[in-house]
Protein backbone atom coordinates (compact mmCIF):
# COMPACT_ATOMS: atom_id res chain seq x y z
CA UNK A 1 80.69 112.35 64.58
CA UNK A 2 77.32 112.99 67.19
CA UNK A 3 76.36 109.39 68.75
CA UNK A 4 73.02 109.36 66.95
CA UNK A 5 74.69 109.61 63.10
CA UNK A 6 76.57 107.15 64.86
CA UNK A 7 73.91 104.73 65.45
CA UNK A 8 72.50 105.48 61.97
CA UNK A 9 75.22 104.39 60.32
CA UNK A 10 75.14 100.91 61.89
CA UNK A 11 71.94 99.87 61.13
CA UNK A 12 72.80 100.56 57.11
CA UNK A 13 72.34 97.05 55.04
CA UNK A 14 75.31 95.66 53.14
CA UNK A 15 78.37 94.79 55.33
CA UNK A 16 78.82 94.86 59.19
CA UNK A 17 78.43 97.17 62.06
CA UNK A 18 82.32 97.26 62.78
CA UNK A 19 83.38 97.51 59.45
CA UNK A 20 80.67 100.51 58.53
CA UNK A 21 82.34 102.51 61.40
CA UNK A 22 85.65 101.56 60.60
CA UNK A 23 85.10 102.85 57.63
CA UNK A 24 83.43 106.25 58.80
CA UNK A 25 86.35 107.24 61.04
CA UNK A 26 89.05 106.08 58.54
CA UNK A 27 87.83 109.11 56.55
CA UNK A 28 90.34 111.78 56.64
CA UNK A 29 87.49 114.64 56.32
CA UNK A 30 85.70 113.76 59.21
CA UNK A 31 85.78 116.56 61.80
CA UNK A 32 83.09 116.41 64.22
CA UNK A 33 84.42 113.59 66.97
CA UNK A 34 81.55 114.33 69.40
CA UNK A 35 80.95 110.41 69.56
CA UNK A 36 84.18 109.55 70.50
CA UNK A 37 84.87 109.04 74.45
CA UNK A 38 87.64 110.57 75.60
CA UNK A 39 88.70 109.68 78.86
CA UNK A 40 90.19 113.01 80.01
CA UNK A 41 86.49 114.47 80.15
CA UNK A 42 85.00 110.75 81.20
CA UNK A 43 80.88 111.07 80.17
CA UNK A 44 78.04 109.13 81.16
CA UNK A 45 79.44 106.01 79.66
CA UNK A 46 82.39 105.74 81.77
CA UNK A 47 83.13 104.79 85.35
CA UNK A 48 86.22 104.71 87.70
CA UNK A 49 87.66 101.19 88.07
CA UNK A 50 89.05 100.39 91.23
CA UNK A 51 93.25 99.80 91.52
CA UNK A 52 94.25 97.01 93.44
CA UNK A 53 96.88 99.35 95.10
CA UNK A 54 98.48 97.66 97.55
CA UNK A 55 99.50 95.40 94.81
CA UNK A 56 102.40 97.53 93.76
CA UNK A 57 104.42 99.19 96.26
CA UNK A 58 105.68 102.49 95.07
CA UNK A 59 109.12 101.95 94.71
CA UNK A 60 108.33 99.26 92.50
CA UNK A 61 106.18 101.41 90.64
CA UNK A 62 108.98 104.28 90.32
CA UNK A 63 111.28 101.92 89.18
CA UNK A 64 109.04 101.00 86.34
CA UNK A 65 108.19 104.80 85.15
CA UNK A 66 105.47 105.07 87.19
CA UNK A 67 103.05 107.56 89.58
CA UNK A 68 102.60 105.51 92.96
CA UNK A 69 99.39 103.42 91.86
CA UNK A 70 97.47 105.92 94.51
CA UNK A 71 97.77 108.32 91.92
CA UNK A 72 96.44 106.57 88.99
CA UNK A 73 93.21 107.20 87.42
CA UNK A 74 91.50 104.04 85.91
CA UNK A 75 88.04 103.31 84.31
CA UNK A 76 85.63 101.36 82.55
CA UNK A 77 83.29 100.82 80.17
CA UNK A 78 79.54 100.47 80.47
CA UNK A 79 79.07 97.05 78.30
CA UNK A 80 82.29 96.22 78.41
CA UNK A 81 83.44 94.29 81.88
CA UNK A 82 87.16 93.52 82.00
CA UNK A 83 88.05 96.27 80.00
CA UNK A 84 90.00 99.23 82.06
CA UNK A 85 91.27 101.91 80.59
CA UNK A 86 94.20 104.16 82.74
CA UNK A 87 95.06 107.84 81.36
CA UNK A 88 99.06 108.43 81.51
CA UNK A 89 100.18 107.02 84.95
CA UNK A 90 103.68 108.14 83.49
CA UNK A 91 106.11 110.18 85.55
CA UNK A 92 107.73 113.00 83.84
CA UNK A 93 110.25 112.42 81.30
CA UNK A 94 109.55 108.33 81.43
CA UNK A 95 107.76 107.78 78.39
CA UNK A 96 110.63 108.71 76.65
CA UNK A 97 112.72 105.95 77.36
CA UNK A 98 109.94 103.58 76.24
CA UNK A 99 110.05 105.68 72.90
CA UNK A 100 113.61 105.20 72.56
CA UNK A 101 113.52 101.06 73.29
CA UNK A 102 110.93 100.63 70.63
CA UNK A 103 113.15 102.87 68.09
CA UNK A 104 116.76 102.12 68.96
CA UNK A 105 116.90 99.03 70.78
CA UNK A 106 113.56 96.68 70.41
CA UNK A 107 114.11 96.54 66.41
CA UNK A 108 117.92 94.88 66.78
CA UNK A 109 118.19 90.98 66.27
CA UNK A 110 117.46 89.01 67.36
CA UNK A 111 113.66 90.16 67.37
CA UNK A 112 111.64 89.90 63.96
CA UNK A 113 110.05 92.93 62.00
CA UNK A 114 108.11 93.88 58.82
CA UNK A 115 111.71 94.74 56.78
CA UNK A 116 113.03 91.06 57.46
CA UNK A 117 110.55 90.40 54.78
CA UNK A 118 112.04 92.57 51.93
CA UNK A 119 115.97 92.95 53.24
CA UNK A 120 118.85 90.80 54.01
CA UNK A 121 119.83 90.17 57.49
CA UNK A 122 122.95 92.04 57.09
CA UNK A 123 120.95 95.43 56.05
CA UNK A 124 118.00 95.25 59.38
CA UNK A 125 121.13 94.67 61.77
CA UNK A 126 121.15 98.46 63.00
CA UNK A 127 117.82 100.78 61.88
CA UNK A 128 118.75 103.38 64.31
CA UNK A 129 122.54 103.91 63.16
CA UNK A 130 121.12 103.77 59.35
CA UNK A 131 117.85 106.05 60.02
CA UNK A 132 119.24 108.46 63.02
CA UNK A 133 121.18 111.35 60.80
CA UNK A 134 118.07 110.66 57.99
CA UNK A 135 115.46 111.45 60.74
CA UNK A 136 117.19 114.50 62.38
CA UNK A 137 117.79 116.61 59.35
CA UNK A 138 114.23 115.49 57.82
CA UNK A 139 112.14 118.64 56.71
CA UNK A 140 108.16 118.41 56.54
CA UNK A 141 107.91 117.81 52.06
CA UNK A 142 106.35 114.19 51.68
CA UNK A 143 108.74 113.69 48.44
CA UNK A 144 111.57 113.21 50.82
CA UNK A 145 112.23 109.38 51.35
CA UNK A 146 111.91 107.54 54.10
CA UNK A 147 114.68 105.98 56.89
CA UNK A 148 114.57 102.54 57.53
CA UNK A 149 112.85 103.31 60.97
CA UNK A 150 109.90 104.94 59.01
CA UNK A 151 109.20 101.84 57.02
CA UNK A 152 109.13 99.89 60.44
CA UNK A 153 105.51 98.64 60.91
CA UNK A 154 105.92 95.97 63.70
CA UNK A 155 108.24 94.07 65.68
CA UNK A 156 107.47 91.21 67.66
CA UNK A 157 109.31 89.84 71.26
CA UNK A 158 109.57 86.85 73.05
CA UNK A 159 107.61 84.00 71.71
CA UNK A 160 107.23 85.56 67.86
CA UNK A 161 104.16 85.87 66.54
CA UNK A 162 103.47 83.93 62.73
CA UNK A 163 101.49 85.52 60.95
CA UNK A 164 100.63 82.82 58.40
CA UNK A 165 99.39 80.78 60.93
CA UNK A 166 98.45 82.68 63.67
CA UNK A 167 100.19 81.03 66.07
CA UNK A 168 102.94 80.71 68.83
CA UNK A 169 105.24 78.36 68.63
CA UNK A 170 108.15 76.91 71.13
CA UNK A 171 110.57 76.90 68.19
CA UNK A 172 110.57 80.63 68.16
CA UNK A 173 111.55 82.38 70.64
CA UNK A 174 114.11 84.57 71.92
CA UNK A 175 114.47 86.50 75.21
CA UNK A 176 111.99 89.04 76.14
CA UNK A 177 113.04 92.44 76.93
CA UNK A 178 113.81 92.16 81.02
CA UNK A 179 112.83 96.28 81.18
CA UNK A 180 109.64 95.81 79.45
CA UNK A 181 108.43 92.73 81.38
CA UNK A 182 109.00 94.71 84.42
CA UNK A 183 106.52 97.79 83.53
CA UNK A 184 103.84 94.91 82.24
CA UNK A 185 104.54 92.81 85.81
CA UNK A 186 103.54 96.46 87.54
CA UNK A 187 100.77 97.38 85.64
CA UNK A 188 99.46 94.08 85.42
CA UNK A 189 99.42 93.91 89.42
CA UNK A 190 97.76 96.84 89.67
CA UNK A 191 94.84 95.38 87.86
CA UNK A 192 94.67 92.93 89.78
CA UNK A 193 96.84 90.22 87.83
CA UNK A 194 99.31 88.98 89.74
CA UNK A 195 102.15 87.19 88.45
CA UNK A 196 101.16 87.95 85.15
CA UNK A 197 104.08 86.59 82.67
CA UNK A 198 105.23 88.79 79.92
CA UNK A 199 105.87 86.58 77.32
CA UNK A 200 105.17 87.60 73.84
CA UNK A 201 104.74 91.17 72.46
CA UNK A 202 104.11 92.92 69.24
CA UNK A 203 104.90 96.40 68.66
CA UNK A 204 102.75 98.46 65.71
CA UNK A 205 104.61 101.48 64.23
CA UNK A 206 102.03 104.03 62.90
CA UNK A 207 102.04 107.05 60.84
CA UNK A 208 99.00 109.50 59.95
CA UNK A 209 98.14 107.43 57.35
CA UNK A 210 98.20 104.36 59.24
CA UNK A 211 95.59 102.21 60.67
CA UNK A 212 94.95 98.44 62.09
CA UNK A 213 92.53 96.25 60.74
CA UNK A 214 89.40 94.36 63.06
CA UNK A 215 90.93 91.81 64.74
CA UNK A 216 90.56 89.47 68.23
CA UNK A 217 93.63 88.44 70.00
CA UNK A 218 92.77 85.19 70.23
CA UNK A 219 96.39 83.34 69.50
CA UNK A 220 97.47 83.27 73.00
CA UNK A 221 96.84 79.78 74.77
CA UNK A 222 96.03 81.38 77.93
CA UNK A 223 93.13 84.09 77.88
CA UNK A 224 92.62 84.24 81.42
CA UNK A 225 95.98 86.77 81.77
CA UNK A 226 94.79 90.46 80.37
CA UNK A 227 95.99 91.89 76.96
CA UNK A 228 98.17 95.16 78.28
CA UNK A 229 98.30 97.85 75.42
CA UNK A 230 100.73 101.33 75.73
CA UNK A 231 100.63 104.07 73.32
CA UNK A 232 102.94 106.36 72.73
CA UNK A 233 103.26 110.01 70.40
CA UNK A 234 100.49 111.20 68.78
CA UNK A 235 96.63 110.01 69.40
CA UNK A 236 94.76 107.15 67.80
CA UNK A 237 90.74 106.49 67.70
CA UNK A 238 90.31 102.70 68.80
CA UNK A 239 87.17 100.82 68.12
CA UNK A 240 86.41 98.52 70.82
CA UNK A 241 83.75 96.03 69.34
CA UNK A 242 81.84 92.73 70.67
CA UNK A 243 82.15 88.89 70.36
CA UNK A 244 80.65 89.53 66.85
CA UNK A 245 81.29 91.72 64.16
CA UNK A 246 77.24 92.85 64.03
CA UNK A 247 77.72 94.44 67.45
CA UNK A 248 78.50 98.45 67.04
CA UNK A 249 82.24 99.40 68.23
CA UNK A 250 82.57 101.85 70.92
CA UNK A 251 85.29 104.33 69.83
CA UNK A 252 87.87 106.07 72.05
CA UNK A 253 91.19 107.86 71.75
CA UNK A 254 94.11 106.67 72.86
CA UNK A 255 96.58 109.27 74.01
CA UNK A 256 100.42 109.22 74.79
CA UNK A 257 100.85 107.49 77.87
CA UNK A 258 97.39 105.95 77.87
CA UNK A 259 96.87 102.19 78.63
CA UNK A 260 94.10 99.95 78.43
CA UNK A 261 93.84 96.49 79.69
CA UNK A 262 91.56 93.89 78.17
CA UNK A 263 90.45 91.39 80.62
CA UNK A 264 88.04 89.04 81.04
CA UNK A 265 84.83 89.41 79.02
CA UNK A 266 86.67 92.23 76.91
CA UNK A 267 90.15 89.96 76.42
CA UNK A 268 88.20 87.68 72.98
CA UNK A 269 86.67 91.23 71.75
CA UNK A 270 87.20 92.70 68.03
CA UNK A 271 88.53 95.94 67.78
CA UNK A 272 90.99 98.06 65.52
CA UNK A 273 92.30 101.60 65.11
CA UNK A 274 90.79 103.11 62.05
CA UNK A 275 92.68 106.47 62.05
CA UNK A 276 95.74 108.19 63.86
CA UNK A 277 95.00 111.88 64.54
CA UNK A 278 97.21 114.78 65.60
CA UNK A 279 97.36 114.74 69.81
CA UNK A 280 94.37 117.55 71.18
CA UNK A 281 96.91 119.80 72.60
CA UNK A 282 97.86 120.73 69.09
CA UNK A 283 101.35 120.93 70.03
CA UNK A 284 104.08 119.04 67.63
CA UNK A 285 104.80 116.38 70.34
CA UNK A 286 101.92 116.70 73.55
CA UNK A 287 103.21 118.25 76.38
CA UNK A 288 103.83 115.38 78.61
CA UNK A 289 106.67 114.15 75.75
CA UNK A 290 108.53 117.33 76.13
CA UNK A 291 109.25 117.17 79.93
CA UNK A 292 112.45 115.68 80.72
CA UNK A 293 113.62 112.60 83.20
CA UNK A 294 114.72 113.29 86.88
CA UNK A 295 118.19 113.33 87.76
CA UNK A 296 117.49 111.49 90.39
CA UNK A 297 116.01 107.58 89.19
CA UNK A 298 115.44 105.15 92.23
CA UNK A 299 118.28 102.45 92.92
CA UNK A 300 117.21 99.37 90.14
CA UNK A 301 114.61 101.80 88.21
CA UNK A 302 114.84 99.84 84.67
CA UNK A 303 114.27 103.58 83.35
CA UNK A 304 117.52 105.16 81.89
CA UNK A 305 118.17 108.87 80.87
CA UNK A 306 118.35 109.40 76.89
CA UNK A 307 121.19 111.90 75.28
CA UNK A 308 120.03 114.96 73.86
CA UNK A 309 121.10 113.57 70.32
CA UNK A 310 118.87 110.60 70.78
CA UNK A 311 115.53 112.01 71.95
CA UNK A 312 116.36 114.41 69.16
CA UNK A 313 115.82 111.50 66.33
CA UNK A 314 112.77 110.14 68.73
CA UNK A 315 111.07 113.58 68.89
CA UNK A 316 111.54 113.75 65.13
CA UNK A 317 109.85 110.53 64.14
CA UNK A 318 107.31 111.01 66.89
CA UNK A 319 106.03 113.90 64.73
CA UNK A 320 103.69 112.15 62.55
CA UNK A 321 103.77 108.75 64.53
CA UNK A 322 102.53 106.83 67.32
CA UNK A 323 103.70 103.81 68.74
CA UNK A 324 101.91 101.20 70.49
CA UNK A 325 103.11 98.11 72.30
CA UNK A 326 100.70 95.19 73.10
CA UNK A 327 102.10 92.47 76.01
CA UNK A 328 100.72 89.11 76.45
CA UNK A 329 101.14 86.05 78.24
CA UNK A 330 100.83 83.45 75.88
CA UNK A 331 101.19 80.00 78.21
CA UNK A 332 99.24 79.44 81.19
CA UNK A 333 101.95 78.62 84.26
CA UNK A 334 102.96 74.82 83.52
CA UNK A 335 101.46 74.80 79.98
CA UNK A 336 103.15 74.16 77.46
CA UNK A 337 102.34 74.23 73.15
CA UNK A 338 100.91 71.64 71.80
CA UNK A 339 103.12 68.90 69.77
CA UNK A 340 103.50 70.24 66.87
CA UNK A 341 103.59 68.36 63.17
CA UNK A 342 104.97 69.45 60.18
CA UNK A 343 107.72 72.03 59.19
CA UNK A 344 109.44 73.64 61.74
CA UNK A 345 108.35 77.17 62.35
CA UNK A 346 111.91 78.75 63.73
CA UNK A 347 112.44 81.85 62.11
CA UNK A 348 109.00 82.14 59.89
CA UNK A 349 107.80 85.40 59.43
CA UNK A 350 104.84 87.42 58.18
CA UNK A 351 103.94 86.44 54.03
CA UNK A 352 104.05 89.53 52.03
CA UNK A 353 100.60 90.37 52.31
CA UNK A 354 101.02 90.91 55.94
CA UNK A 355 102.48 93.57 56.65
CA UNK A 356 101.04 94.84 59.58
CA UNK A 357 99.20 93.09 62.37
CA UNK A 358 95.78 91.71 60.92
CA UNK A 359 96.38 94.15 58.45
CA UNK A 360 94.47 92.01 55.39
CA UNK A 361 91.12 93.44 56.63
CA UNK A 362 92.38 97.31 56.77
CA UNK A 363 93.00 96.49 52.98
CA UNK A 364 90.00 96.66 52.01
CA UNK A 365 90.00 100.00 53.00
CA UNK A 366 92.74 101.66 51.49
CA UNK A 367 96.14 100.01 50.56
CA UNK A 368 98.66 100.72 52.51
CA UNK A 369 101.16 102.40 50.67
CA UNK A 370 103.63 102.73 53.59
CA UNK A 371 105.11 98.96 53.40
């Protein structure tokens, strides 16, 4: 869509900026994504950000996955101060293993997801082992049903998110992946956040037909620490909004290996992800997916290699997906919840109507038909 149609649409009467675009690039026929910045070809909106390299050495950043920060590109966002967006710092072969811990090992208990809702404990125990042989001999027809792992939507780490309430809670928790902290520790640094804690994550599980609903991450009792997002498989437009939902978005895509890093100004702002959208290179997985891990991984690199067999079953679902992983630090250092009254909130999980993370606004859209 050109910039001026755009800016057309936004001043229509009848519901909000945000939601009017939303709606616009949720449309499966649009083809002409001229207003869309893509950071790859950076135009006139769009500035570098400067790294606070000397922040991460480059072992540290090797161990992690990562180019030596030197490398990195990073910018920003006329409008938008906090908000820095870095295209794939990834070293070959790396974002695979993230791939595989959000498939095969993020899911297991005892970490919540969307199919603790509808199943008994017993049946969400292992969705790799029940999904794996299902995903690897899966053709392209639609009428073919879906593994377990393709009716995954989210999964949340460390403090778990309730979705009822919106909140945190002390009462439910449960250790936070030690690999995953590490990358978001590195990253984090590099922006300029040091000693940023990983402590809560949620992890959204998209398909082509997929999308997030307008939302602020606001649930987290510390919003001085950044908002870290990773995306992984195929590309996503994300709508990057203002403190109010009358303010036009800014869209973007999001490719695999991108991340963006909402700071600041940018950490309270609404934004979604109306539509995912095959990756540019037109390619069934993008290029930088398909090269493979170095033999030779630095001494304490929380990166390890993946068998043939189970890239295999990641490549597969990676087809029509994307995966995304958002890190947070929920508790300033010292801070702790607030006393809380009523029922205790161990082990509460999303009501059926929310499947997805602020997924009640996408409904209004289209119904998701994937839960």
């Amino acid at each position: 869509m050109a910039a001026g149609a755009a800016a057309a649409l936004t001043r229509e009467g009848g519901e909000d900026a945000f939601r009017r675009l939303f709606r616009l690039y949720r449309q499966r026929d649009t083809s002409d994504l001229r207003g869309v910045v893509d950071f790859s070809v950076p135009g006139s909106q769009v500035f570098r950000s400067q790294l606070s390299i000397s922040s991460v050495s480059d072992q540290d950043a090797s161990k992690a996955g990562l180019r030596p920060v030197s490398q990195w590109k990073a910018y920003g966002l006329n409008g938008y101060p906090g908000f820095i967006f870095i295209p794939n710092p990834f070293l070959p072969g790396c974002q695979r293993h993230w791939v595989k811990q959000c498939l095969k090992l993020y899911p297991q208990k005892p970490n919540v997801c969307n199919l603790d809702l509808h199943m008994a404990p017993e049946k969400t125990i292992d969705l790799w082992g029940q999904s794996k042989e299902q995903l690897r001999m899966k053709g392209s027809s639609k009428r073919e049903p879906r593994s377990l792992l393709e009716k995954l939507r989210w999964v949340t780490l460390g403090y778990h998110y309730n979705w009822d309430t919106k909140k945190y809670s002390a009462n439910h928790h449960t250790p936070f992946p030690s690999d995953l902290a590490f990358l978001s520790e590195q990253v984090a640094a590099a922006c300029g956040f040091q000693g940023f804690q990983a402590q809560a994550g949620i992890l959204n599980y998209y398909h082509f037909d997929s999308s997030l609903g307008i939302h602020v991450d606001e649930s987290e009792l510390d919003h001085s620490r950044p908002l870290l997002s990773f995306s992984f498989g195929q590309s996503s437009i994300f709508l990057l909004g203002g403190r109010k939902r009358e303010e036009a978005p800014t869209a973007m895509f999001m490719h695999s290996g991108d991340i963006m890093v909402m700071s600041g100004f940018s950490r309270l702002l609404y934004h979604a992800v109306p539509r995912v959208l095959p990756n540019p290179e037109g390619r069934t997985l993008p290029l930088c997916l398909d090269q493979e891990l170095s033999s030779d991984l630095p001494v304490g690199s929380v990166i390890e290699h993946s068998s043939d067999e189970d890239w295999q079953v990641c490549a597969k679902y990676l087809q029509s997906s994307r995966i995304n992983m958002t890190i947070r630090q929920v508790l300033a250092e010292g801070q702790k919840f607030p006393e809380e009254s009523g029922t205790n909130t161990k082990g509460q999980v999303p009501s059926e109507n929310s499947d997805h993370q602020e997924k009640r606004s996408a409904k209004r859209h289209k119904p998701n038909t994937d839960s």
